[in-house]
C-alpha atoms as a PDB file:
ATOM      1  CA  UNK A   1     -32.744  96.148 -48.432  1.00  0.00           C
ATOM      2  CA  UNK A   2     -34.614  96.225 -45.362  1.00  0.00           C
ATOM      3  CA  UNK A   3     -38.117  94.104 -44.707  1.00  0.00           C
ATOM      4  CA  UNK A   4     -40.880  96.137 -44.837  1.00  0.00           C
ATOM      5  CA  UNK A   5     -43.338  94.643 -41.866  1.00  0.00           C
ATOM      6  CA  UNK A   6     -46.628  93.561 -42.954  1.00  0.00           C
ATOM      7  CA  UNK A   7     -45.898  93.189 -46.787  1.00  0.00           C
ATOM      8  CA  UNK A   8     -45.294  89.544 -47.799  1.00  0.00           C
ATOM      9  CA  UNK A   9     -41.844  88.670 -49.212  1.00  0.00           C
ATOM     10  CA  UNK A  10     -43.599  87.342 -52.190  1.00  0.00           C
ATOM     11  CA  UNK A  11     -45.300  91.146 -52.929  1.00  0.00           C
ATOM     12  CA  UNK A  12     -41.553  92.800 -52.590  1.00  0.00           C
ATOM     13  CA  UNK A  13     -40.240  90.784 -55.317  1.00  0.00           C
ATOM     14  CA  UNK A  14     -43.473  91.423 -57.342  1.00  0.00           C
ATOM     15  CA  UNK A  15     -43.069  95.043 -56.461  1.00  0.00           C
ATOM     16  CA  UNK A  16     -39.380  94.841 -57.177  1.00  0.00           C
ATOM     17  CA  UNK A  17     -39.294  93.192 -60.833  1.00  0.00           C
ATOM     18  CA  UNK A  18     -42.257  95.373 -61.796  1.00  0.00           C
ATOM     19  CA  UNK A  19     -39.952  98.496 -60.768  1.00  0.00           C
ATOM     20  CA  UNK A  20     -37.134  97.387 -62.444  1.00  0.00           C
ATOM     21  CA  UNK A  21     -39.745  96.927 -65.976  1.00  0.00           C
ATOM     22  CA  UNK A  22     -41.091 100.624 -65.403  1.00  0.00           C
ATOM     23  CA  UNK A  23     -37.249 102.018 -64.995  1.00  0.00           C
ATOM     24  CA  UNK A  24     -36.223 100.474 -68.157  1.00  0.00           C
ATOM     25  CA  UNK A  25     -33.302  98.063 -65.649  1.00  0.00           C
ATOM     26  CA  UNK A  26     -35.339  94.826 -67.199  1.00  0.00           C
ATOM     27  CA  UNK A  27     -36.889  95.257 -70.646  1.00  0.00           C
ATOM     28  CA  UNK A  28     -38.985  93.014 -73.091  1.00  0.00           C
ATOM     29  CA  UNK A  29     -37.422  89.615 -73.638  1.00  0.00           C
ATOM     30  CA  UNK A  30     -34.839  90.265 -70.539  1.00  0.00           C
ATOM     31  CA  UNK A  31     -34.073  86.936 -67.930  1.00  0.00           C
ATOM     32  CA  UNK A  32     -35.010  87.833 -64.839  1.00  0.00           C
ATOM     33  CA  UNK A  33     -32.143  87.034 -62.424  1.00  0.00           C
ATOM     34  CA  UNK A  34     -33.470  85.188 -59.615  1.00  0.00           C
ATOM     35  CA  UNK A  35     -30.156  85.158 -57.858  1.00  0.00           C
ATOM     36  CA  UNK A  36     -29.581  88.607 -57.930  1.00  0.00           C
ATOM     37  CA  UNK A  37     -32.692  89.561 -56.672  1.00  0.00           C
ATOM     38  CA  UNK A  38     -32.747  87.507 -53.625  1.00  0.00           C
ATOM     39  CA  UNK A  39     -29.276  89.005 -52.796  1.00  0.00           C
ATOM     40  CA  UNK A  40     -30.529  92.504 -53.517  1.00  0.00           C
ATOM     41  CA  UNK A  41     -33.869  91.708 -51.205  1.00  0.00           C
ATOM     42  CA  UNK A  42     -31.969  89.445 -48.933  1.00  0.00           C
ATOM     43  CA  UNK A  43     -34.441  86.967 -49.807  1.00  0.00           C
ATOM     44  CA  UNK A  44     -34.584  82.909 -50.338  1.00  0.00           C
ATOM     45  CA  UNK A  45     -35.738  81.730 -53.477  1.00  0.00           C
ATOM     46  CA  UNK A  46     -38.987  80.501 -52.304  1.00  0.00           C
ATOM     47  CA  UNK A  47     -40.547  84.073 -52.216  1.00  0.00           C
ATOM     48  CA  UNK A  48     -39.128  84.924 -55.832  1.00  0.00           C
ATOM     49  CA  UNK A  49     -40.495  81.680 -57.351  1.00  0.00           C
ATOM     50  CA  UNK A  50     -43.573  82.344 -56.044  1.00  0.00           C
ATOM     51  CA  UNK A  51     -43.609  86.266 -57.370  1.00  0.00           C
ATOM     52  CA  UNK A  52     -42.463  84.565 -60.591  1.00  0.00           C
ATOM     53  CA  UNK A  53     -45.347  82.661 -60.744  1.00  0.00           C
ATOM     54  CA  UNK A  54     -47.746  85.388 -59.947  1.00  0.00           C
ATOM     55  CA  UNK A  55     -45.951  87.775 -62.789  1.00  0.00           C
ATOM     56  CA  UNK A  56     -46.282  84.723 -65.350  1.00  0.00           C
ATOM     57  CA  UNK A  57     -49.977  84.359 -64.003  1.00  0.00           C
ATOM     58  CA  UNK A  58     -50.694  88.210 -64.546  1.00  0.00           C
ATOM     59  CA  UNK A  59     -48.758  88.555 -68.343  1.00  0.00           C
ATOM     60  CA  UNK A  60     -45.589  90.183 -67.241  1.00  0.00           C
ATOM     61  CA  UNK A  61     -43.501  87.622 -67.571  1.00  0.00           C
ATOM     62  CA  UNK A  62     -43.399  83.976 -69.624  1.00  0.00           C
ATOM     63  CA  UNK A  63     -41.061  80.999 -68.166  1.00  0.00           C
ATOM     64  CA  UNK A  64     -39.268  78.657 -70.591  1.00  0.00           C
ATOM     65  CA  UNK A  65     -38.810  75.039 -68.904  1.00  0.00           C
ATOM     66  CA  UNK A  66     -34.574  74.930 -67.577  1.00  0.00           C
ATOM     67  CA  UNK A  67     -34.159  78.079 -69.103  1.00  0.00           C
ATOM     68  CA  UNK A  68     -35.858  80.743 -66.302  1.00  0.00           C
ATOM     69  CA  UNK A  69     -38.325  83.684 -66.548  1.00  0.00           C
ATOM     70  CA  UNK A  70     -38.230  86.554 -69.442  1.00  0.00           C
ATOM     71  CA  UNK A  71     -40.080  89.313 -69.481  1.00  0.00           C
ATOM     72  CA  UNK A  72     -42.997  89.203 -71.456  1.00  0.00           C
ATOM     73  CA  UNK A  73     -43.583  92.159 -74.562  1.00  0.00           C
ATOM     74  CA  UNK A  74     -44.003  95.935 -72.778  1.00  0.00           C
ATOM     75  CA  UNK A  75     -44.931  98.814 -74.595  1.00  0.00           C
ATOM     76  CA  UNK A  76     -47.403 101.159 -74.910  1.00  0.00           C
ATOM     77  CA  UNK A  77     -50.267  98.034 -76.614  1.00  0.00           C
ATOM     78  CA  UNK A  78     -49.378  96.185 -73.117  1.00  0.00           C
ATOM     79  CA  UNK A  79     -49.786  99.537 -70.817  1.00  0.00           C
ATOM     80  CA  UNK A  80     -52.837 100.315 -72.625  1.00  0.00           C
ATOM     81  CA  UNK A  81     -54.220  96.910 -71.919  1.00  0.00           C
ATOM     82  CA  UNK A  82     -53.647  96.659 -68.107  1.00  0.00           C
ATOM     83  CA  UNK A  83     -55.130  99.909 -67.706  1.00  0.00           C
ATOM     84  CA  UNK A  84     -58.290  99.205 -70.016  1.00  0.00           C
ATOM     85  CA  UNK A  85     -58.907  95.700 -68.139  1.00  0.00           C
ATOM     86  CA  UNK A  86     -58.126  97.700 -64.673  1.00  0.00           C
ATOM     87  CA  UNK A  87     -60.798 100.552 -65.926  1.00  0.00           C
ATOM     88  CA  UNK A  88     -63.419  97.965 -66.868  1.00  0.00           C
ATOM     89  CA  UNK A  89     -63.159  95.617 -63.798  1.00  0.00           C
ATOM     90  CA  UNK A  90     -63.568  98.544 -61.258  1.00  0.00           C
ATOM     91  CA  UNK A  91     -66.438  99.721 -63.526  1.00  0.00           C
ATOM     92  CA  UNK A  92     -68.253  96.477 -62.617  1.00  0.00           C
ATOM     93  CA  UNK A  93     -67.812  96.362 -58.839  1.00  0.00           C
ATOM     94  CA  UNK A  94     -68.450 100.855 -58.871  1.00  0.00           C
ATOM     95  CA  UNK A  95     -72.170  99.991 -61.277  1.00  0.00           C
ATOM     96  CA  UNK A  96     -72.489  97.257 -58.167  1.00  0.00           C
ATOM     97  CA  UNK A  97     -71.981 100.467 -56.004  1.00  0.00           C
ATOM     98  CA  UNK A  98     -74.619 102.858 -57.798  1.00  0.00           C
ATOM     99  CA  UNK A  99     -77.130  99.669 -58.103  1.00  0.00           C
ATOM    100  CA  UNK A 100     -76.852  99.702 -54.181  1.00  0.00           C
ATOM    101  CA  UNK A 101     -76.923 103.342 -53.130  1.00  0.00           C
ATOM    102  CA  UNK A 102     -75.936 103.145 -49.864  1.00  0.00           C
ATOM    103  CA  UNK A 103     -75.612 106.262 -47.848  1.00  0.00           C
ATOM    104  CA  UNK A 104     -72.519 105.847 -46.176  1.00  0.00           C
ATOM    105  CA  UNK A 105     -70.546 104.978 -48.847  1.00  0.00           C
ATOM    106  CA  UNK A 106     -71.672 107.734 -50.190  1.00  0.00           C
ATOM    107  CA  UNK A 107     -70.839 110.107 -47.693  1.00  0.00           C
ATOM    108  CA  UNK A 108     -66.975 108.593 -47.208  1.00  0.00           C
ATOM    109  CA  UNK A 109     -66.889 108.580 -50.920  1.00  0.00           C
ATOM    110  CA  UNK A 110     -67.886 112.387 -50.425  1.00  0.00           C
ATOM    111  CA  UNK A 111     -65.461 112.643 -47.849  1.00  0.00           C
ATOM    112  CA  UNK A 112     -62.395 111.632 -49.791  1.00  0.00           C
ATOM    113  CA  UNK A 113     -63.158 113.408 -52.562  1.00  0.00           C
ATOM    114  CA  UNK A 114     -63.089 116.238 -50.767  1.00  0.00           C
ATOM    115  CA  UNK A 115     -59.484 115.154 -48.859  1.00  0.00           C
ATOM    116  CA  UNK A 116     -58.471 114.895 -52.286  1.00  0.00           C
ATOM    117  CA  UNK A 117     -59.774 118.426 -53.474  1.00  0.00           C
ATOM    118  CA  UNK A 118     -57.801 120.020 -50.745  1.00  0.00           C
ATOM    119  CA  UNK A 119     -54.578 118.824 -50.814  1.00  0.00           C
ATOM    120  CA  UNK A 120     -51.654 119.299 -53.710  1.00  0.00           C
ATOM    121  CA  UNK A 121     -49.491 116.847 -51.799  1.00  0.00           C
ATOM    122  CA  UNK A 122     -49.452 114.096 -53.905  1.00  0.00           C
ATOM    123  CA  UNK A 123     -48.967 111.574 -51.287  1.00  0.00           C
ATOM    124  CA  UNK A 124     -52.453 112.933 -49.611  1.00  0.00           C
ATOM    125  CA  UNK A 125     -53.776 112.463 -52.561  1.00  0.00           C
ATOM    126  CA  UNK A 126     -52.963 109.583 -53.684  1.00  0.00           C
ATOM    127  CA  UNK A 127     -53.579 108.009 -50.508  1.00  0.00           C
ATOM    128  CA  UNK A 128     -57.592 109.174 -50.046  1.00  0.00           C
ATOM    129  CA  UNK A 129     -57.542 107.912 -53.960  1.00  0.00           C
ATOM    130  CA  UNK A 130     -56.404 104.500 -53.342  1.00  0.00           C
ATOM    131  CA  UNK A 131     -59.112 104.526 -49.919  1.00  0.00           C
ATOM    132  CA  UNK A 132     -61.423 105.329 -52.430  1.00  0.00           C
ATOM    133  CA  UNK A 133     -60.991 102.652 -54.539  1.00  0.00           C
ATOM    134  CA  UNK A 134     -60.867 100.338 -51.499  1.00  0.00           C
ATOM    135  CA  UNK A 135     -64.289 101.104 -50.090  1.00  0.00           C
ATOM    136  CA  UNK A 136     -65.629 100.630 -53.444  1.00  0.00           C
ATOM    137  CA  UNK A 137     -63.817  97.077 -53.631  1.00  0.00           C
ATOM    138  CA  UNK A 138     -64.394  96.053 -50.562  1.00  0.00           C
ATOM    139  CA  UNK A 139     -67.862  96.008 -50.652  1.00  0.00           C
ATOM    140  CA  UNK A 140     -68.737  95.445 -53.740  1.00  0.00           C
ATOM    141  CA  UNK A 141     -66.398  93.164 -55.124  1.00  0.00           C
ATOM    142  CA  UNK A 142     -66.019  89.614 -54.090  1.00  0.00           C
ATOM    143  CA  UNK A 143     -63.535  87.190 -54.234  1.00  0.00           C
ATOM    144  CA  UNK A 144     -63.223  86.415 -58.250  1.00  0.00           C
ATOM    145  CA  UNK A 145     -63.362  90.046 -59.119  1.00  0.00           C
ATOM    146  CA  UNK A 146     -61.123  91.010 -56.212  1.00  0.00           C
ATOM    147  CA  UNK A 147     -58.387  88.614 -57.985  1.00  0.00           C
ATOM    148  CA  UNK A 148     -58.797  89.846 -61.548  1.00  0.00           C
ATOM    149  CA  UNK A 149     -58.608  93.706 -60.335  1.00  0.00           C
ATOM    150  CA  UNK A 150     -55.515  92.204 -58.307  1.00  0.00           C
ATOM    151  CA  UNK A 151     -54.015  90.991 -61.138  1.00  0.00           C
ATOM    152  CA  UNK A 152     -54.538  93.551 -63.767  1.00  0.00           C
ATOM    153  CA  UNK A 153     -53.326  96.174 -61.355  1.00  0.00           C
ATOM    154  CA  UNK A 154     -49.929  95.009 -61.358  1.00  0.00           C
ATOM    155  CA  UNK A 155     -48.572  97.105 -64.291  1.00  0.00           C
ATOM    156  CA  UNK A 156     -50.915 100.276 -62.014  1.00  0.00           C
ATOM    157  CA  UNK A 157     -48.602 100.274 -58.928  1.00  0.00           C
ATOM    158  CA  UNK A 158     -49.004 102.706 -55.823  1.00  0.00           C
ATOM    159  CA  UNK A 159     -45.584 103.232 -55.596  1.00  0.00           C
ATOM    160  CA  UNK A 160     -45.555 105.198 -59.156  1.00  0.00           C
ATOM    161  CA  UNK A 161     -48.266 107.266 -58.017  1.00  0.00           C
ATOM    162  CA  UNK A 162     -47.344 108.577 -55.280  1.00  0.00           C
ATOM    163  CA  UNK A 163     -44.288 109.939 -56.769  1.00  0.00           C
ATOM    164  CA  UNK A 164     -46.244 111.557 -59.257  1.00  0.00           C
ATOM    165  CA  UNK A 165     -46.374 115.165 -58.435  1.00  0.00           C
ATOM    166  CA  UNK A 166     -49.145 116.643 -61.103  1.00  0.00           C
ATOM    167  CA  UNK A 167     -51.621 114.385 -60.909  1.00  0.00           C
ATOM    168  CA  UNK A 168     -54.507 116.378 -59.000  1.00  0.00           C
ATOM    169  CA  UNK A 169     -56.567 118.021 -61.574  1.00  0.00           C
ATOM    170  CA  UNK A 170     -56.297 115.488 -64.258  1.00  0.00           C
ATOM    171  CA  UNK A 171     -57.494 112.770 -61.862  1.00  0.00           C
ATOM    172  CA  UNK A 172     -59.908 114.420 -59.362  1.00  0.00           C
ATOM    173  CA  UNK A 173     -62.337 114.804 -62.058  1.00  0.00           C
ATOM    174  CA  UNK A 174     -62.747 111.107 -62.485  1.00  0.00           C
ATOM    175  CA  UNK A 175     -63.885 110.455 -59.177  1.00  0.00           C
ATOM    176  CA  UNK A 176     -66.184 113.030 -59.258  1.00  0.00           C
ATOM    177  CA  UNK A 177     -67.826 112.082 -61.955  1.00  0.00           C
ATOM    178  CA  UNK A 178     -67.955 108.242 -59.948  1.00  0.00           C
ATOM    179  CA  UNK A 179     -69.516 109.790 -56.740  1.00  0.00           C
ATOM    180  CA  UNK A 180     -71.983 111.288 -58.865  1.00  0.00           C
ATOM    181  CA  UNK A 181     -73.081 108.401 -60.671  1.00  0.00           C
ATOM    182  CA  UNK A 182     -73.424 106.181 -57.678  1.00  0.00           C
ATOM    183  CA  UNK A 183     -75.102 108.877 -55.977  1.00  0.00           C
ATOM    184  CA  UNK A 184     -77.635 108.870 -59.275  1.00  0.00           C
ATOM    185  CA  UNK A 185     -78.124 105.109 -59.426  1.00  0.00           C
ATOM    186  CA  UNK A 186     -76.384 105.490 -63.166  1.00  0.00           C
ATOM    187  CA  UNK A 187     -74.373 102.406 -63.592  1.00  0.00           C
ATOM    188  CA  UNK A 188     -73.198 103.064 -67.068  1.00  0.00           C
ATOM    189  CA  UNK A 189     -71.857 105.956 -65.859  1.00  0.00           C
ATOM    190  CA  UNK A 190     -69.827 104.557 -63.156  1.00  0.00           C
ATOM    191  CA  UNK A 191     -68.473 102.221 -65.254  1.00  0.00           C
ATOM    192  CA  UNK A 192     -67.656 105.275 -67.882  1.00  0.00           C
ATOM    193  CA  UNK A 193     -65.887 107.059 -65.206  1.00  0.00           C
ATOM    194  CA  UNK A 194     -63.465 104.039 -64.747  1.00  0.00           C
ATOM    195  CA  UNK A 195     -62.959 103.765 -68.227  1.00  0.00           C
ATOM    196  CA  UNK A 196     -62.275 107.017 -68.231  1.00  0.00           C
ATOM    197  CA  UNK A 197     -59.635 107.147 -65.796  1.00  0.00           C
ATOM    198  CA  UNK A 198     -57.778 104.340 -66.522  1.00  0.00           C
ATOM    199  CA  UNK A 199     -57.331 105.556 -69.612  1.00  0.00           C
ATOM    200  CA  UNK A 200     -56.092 108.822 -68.789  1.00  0.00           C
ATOM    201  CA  UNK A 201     -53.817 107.082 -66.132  1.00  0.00           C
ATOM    202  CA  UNK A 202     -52.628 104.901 -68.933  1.00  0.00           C
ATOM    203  CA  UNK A 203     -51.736 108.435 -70.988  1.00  0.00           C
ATOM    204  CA  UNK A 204     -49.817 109.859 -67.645  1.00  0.00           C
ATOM    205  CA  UNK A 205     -47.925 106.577 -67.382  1.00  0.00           C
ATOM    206  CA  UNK A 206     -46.703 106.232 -71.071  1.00  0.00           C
ATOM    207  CA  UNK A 207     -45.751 110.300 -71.135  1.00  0.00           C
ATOM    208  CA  UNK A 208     -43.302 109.330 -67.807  1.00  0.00           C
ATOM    209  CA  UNK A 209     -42.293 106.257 -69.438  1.00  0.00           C
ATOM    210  CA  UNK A 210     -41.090 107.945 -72.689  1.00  0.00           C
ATOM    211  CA  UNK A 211     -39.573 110.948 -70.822  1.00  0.00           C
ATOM    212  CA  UNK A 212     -37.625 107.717 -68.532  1.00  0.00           C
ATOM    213  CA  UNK A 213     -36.038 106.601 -71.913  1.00  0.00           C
ATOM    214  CA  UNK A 214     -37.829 103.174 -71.215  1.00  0.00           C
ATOM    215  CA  UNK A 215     -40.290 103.591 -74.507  1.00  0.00           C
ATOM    216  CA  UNK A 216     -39.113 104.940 -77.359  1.00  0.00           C
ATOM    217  CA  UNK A 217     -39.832 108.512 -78.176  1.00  0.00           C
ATOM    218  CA  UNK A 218     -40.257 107.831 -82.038  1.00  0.00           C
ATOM    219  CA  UNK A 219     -43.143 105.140 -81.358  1.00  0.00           C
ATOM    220  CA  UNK A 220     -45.158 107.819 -78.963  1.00  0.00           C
ATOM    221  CA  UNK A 221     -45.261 111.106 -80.845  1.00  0.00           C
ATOM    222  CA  UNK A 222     -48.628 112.201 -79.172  1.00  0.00           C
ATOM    223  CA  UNK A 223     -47.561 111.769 -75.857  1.00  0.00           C
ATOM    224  CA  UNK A 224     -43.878 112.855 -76.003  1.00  0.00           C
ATOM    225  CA  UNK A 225     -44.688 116.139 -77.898  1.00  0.00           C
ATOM    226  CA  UNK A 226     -46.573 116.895 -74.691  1.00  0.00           C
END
């Protein structure tokens, strides 16, 4: 596999393993093959180890002393949880936001929303969504928070959205609502609209998740009779 400039060996592997968990290749209670995945990255062992111990740090996967790293439980309880602590950690640094006020944010944060309103392409889309977020987290959120929304995104990669193709009127609402709020000064309902969106992002992932074969059907009849 080819090095992607700019990314650090240690994210690839993170990026990698959590791939291989969302496409069903590595499932709950699975070793993780260290040796495999450094020949598949064309990596040394010191980036997987220290992916390994970022996954164990973020609840993805456990370690057993001489015996190597598992992956941790994943269903839809697990899904449901990264999203919810995702949802309510962006709340805190967006209320930060609306406490604030400022009037550029506010007018990028207009900006992209209106990117986002304009374009189908789900890569455009996806991409002013994720600036979003950044602005928001940038200034907002400091270096403790900036870790914990780190950490809980780990099961809410990039890479799956921006494969997903129908995601533009389910999720454009949310950050509408945001902008909104923070232009208001209402916190709570900053917060709310991260709530709100993690959840439904939660929904989207689970529904792709069953229709990959990776959760079982039987266990999900709201979202696979969708």
């Amino acid at each position: 596999m080819p090095k992607k400039y700019g990314v650090k060996e240690k994210d690839l592997v993170v990026s990698h393993v959590v791939n291989l968990i969302l496409t069903g290749k590595l499932r709950s209670g699975d070793r993780v093959d260290r040796n495999e995945i450094a020949h598949e990255l064309g990596l040394s062992r010191v980036p997987i180890q220290e992916a390994v111990v970022q996954l164990e740090h973020d609840g993805i996967l456990f370690t057993r002393y001489h015996r190597g790293a598992f992956v941790e439980v994943f269903d839809e309880a697990v899904v449901r949880e990264h999203h919810e602590v995702y949802g309510l950690l962006n709340g805190v640094a967006s209320a930060r936001a609306a406490a604030d006020g400022n009037p550029e944010l506010l007018d990028e944060l207009e900006r992209l929303v209106g990117v986002m309103h304009n374009t189908r392409r789900s890569r455009a889309f996806n991409e002013a969504g994720w600036h979003f977020r950044q602005l928001i987290k940038e200034r907002y959120a400091g270096p403790r928070l900036l870790a914990l929304i780190q950490a809980s995104q780990a099961l809410v990669p990039e890479a799956f959205w921006s494969t997903y193709m129908d995601n533009h009127d389910e999720m454009l609402v949310y950050n509408e609502r945001e902008v909104d709020a923070i232009r208001r000064g209402d916190l709570e309902a900053a917060r709310a609209a991260n709530v709100d969106r993690s959840e439904q992002m939660a929904q989207i992932m689970l529904a792709e998740l069953v229709r990959r074969g990776v959760l079982s059907p039987s266990a999900h009849p709201a979202l696979h009779s969708k």
